[in-house]
N, C-alpha and C. Protein backbone atom coordinates (compact mmCIF):
# COMPACT_ATOMS: atom_id res chain seq x y z
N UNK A 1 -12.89 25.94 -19.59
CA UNK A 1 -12.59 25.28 -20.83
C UNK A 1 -11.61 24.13 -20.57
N UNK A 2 -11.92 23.05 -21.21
CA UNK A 2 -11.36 22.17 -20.74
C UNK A 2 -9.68 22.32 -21.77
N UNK A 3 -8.66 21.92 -21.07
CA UNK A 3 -7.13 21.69 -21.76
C UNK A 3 -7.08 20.26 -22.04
N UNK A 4 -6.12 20.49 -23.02
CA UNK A 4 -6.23 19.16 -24.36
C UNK A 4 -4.88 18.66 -23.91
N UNK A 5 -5.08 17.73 -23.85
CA UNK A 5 -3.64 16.60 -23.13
C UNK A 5 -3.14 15.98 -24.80
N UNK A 6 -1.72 15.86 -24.49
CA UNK A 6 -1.23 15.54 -25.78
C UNK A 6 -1.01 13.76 -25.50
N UNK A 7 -0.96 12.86 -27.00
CA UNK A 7 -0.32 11.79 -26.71
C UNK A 7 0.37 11.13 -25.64
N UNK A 8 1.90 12.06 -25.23
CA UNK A 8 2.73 11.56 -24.67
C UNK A 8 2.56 12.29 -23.40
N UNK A 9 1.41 12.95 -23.05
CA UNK A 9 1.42 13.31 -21.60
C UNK A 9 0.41 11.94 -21.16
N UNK A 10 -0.39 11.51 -22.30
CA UNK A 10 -1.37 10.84 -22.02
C UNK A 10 -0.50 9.40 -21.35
N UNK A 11 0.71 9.10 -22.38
CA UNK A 11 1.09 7.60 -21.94
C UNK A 11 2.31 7.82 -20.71
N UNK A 12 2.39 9.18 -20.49
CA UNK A 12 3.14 9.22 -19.40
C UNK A 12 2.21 9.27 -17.91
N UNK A 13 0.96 9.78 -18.08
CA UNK A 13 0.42 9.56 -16.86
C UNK A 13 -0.15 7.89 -16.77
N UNK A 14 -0.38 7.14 -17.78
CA UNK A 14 -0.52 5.70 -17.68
C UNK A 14 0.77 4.73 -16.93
N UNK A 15 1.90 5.30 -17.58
CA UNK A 15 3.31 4.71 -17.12
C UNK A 15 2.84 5.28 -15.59
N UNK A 16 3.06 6.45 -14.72
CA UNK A 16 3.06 6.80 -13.53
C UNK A 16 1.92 5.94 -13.06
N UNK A 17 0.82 5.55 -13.11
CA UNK A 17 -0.43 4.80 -12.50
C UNK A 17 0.07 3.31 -12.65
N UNK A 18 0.94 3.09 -13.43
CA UNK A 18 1.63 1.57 -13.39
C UNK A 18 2.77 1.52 -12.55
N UNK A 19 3.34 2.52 -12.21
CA UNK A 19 4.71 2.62 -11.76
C UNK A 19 4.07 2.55 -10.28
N UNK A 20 3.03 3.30 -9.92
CA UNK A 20 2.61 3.45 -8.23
C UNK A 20 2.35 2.58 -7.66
N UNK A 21 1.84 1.03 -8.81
CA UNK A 21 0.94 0.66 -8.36
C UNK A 21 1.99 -1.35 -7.77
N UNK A 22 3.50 -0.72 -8.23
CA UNK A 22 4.18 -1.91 -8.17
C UNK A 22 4.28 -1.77 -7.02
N UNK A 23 4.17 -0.94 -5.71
CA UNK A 23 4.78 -1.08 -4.51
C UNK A 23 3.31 -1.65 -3.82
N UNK A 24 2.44 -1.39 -4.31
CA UNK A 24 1.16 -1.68 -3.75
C UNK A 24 0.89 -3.21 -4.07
N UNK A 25 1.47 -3.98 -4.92
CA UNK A 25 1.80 -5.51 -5.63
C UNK A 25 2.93 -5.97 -4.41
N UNK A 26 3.84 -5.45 -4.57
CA UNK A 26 4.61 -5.91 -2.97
C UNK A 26 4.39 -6.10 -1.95
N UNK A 27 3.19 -5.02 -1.73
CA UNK A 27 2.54 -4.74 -0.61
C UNK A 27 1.91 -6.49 -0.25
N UNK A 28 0.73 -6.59 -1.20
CA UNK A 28 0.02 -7.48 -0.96
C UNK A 28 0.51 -9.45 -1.51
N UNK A 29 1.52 -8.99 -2.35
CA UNK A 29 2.38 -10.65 -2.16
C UNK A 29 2.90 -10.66 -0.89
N UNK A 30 3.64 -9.56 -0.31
CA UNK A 30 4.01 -9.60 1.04
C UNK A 30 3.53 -10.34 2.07
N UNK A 31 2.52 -9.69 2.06
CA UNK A 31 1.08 -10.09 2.87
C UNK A 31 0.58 -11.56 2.30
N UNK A 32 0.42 -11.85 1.24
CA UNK A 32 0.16 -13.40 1.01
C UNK A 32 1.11 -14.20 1.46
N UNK A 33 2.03 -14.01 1.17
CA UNK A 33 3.33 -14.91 1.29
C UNK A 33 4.22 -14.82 3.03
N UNK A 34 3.19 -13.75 3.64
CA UNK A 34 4.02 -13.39 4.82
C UNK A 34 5.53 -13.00 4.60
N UNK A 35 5.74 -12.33 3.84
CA UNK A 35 7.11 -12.01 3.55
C UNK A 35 7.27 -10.88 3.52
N UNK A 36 8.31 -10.61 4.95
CA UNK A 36 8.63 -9.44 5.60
C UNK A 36 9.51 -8.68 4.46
N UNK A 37 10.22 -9.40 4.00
CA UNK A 37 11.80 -9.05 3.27
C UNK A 37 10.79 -7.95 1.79
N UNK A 38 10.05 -9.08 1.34
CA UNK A 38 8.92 -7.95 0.35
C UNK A 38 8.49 -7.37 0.56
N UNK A 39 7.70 -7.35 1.78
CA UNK A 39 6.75 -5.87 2.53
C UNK A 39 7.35 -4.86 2.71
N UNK A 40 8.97 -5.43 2.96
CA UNK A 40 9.93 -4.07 3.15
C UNK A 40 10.27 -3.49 2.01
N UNK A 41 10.15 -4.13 0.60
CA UNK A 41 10.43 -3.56 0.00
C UNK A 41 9.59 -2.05 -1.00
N UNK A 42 7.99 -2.44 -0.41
CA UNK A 42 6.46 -1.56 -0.76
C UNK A 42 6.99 -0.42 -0.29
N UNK A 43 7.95 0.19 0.65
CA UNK A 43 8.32 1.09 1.88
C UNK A 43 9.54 2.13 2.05
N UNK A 44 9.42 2.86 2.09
CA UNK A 44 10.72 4.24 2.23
C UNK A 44 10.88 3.30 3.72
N UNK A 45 12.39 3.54 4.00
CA UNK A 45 12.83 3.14 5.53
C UNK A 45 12.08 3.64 6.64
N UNK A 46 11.65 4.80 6.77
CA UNK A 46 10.93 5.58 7.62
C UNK A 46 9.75 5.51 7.53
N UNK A 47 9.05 5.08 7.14
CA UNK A 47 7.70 4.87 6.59
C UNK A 47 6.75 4.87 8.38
N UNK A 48 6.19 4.54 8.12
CA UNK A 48 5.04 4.41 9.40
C UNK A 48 3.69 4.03 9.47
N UNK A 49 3.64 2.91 10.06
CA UNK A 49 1.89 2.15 9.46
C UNK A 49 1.08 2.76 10.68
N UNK A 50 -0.19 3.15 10.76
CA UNK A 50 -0.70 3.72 11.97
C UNK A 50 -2.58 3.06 11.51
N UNK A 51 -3.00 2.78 12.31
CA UNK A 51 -4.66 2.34 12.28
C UNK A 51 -5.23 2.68 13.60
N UNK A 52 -6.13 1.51 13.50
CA UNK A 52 -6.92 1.10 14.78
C UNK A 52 -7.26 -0.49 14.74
N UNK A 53 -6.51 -1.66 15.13
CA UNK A 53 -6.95 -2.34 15.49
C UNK A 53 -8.14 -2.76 16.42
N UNK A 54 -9.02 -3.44 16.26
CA UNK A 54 -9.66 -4.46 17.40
C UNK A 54 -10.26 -3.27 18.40
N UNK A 55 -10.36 -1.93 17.84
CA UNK A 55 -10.94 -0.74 18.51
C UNK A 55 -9.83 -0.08 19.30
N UNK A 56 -8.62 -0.98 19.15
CA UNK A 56 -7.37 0.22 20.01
C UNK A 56 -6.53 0.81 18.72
N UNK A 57 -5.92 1.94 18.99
CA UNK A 57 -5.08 2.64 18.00
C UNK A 57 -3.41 1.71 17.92
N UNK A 58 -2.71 1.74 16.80
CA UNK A 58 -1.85 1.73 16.79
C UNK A 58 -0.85 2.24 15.61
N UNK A 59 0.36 2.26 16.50
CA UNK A 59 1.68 3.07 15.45
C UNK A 59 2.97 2.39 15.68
N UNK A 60 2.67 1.73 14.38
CA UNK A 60 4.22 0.74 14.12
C UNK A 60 5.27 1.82 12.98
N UNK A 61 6.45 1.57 13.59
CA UNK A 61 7.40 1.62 12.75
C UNK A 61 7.73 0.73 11.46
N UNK A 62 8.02 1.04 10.48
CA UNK A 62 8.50 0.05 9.46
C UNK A 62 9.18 -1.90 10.26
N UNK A 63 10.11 -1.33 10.88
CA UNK A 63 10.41 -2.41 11.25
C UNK A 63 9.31 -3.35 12.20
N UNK A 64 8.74 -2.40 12.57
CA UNK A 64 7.63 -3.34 13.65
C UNK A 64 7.02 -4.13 13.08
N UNK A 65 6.33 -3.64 11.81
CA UNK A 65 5.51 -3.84 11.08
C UNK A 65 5.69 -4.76 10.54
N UNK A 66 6.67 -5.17 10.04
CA UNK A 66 7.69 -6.16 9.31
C UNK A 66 7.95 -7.33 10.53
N UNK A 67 7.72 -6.91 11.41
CA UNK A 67 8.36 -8.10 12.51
C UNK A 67 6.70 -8.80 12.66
N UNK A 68 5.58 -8.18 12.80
CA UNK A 68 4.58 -8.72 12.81
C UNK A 68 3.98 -9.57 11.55
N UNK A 69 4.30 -9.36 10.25
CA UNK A 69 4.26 -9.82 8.99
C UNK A 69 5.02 -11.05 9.20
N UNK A 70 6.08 -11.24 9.72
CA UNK A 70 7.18 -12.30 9.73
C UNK A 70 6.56 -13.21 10.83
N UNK A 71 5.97 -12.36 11.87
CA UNK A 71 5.76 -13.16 13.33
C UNK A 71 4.21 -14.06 13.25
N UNK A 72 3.55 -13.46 12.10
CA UNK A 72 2.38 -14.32 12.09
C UNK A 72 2.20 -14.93 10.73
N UNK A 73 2.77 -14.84 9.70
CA UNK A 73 3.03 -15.69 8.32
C UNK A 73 2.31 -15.44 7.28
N UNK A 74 1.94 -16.09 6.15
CA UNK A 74 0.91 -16.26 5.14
C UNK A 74 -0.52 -15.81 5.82
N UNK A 75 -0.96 -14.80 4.42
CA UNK A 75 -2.32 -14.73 4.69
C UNK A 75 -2.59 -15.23 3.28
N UNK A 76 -2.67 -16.49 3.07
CA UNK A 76 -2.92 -16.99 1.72
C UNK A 76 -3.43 -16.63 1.08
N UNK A 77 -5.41 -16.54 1.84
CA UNK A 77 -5.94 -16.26 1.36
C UNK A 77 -7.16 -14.73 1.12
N UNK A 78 -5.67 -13.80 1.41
CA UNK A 78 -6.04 -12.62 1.26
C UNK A 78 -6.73 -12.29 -0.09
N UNK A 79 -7.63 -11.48 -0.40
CA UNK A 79 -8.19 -10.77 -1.64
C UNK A 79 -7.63 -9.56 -1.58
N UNK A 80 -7.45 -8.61 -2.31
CA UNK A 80 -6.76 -7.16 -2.31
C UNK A 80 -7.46 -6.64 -4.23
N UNK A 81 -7.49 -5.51 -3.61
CA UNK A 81 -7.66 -4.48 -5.14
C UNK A 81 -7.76 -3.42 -4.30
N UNK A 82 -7.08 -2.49 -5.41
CA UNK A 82 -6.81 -1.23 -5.66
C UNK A 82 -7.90 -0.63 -5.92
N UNK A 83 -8.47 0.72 -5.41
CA UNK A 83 -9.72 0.99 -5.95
C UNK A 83 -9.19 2.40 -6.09
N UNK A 84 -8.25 2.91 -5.59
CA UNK A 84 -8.26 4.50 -6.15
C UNK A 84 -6.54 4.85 -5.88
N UNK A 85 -6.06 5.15 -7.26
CA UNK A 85 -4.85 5.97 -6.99
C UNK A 85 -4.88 7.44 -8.18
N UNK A 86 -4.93 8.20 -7.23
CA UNK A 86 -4.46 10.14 -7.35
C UNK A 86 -3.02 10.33 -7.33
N UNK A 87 -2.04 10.74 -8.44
CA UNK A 87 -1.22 11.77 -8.30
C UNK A 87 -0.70 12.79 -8.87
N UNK A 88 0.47 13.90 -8.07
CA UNK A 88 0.97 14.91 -8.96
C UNK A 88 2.24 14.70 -8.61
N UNK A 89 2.85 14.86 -9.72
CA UNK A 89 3.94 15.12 -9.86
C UNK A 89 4.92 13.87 -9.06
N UNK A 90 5.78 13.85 -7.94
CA UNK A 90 6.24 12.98 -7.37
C UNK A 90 5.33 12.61 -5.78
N UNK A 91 3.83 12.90 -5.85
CA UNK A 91 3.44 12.62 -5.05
C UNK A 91 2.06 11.79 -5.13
N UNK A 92 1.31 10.93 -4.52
CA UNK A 92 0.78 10.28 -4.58
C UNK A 92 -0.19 9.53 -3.49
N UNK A 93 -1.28 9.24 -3.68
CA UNK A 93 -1.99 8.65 -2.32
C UNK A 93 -2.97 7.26 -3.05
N UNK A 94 -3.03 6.34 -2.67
CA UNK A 94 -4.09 4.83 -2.54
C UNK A 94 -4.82 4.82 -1.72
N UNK A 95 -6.05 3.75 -2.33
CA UNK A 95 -6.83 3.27 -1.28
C UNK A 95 -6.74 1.76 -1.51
N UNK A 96 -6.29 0.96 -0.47
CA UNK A 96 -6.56 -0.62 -1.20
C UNK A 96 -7.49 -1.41 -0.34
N UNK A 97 -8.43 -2.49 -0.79
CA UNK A 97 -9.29 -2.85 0.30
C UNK A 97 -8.42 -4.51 0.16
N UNK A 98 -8.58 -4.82 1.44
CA UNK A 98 -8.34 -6.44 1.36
C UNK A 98 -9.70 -6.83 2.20
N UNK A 99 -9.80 -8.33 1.58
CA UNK A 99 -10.63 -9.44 2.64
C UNK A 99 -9.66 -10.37 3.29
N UNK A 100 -10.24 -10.55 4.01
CA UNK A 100 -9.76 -12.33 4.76
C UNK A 100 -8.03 -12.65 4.41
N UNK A 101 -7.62 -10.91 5.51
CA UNK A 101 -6.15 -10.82 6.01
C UNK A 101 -6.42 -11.89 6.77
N UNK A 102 -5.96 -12.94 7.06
CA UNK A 102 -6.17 -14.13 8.17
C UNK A 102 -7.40 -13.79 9.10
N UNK A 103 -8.27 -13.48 8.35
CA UNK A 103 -9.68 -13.48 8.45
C UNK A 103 -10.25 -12.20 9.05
N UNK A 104 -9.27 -11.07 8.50
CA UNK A 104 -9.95 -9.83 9.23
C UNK A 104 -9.63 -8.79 7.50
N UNK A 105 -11.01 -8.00 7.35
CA UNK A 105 -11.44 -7.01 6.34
C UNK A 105 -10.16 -5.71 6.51
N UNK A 106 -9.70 -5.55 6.25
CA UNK A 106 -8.47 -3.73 5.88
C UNK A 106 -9.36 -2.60 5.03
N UNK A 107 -9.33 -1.95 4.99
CA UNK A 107 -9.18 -0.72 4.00
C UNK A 107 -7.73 0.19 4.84
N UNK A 108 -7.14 0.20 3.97
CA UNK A 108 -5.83 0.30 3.73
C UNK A 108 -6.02 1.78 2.93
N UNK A 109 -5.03 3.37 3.22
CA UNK A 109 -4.89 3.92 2.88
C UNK A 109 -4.24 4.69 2.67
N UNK A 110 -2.94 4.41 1.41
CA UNK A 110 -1.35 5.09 1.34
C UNK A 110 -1.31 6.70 0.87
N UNK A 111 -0.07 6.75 1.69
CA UNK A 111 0.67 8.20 0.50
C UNK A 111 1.79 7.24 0.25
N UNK A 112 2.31 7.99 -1.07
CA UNK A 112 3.56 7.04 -1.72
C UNK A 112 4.26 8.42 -1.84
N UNK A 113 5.94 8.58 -2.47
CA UNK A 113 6.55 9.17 -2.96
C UNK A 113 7.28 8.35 -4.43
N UNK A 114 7.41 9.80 -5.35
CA UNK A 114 8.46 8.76 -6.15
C UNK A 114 10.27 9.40 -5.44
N UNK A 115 10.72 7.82 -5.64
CA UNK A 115 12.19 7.81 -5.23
C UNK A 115 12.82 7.46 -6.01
N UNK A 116 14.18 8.80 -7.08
CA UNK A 116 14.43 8.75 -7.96
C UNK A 116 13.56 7.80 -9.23
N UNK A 117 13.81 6.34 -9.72
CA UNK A 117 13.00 5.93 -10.53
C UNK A 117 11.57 5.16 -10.11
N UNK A 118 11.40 5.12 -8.68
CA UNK A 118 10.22 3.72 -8.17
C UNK A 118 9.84 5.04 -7.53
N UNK A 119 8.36 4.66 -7.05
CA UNK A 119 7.13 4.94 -6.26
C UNK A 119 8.00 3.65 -4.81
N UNK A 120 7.63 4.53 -3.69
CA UNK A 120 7.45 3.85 -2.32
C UNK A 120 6.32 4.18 -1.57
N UNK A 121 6.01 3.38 -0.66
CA UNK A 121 4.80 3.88 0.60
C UNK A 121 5.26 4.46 1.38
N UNK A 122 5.36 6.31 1.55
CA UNK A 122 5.94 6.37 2.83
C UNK A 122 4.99 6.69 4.23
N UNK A 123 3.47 6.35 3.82
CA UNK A 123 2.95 6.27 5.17
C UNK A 123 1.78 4.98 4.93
N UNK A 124 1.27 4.63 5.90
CA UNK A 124 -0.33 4.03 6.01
C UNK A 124 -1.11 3.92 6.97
N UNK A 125 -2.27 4.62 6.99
CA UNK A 125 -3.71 4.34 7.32
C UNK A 125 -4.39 3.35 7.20
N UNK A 126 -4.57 2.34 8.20
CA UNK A 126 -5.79 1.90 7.95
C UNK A 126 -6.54 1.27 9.32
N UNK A 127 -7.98 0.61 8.55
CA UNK A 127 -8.98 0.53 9.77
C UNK A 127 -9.18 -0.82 8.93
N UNK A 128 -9.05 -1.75 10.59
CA UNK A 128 -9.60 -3.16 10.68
C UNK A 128 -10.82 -3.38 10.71
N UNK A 129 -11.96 -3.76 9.94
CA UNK A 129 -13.16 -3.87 9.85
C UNK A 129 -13.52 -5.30 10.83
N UNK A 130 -14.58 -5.48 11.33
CA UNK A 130 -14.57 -6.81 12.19
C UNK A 130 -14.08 -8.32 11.33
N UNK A 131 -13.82 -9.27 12.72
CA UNK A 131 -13.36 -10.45 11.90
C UNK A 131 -14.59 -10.67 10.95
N UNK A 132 -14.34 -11.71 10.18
CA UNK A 132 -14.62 -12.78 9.49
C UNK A 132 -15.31 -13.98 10.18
């Protein structure tokens, strides 16, 4: 049998799907703008980006990650959307796809936490699809 959600559970899970979705907006001005200082801000300190580039694996630290954002600049003309965010309670996971990161495809795939009042990324997955 299905349970009946009231009003204010209703506009509180809308507020939480808006609230998750500001670090994932940082994420990707970051990334347009090449701006490390914003990318850092999508991010718990500890965070950890991990994929597979170019068919090799890799595992950056927050700061690495940020040094490579800074070290190669604007991806102007990145595309990005959000296609799926799930959560409970103070926990949370994304999927975001980008195009033409400086000409290479992402699917991108977070866990977030909430921290006291904000949502952060504290991990990411993802796989580089071939260039462009």
């Amino acid at each position: 049998m299905a349970q009946m959600v009231t009003k204010a559970e209703e506009g509180s899970s809308f507020k939480a799907y808006d609230a998750i979705q500001t670090p994932l907006r940082h994420y990707i001005d970051g990334a347009r703008k090449g701006d490390s200082s914003l990318m850092r801000k999508a991010f718990i300190d500890s965070a950890h980006i991990r994929g597979s580039y170019a068919g090799k694996p890799v595992d950056w630290t927050l700061d690495e990650f940020c040094g490579l954002i800074h070290k190669y600049g604007p991806a102007h003309e990145v595309q990005a959307r959000v296609v799926t965010i799930e959560h409970s309670g103070t926990a949370a996971m994304a999927r975001l796809e980008a195009e033409n990161w400086r000409g290479t495809r992402y699917t991108d795939f977070f866990v977030l936490v909430e921290t006291g009042d904000e949502w952060k990324i504290a991990s990411k997955v993802f796989f580089a699809h071939s260039r462009a």
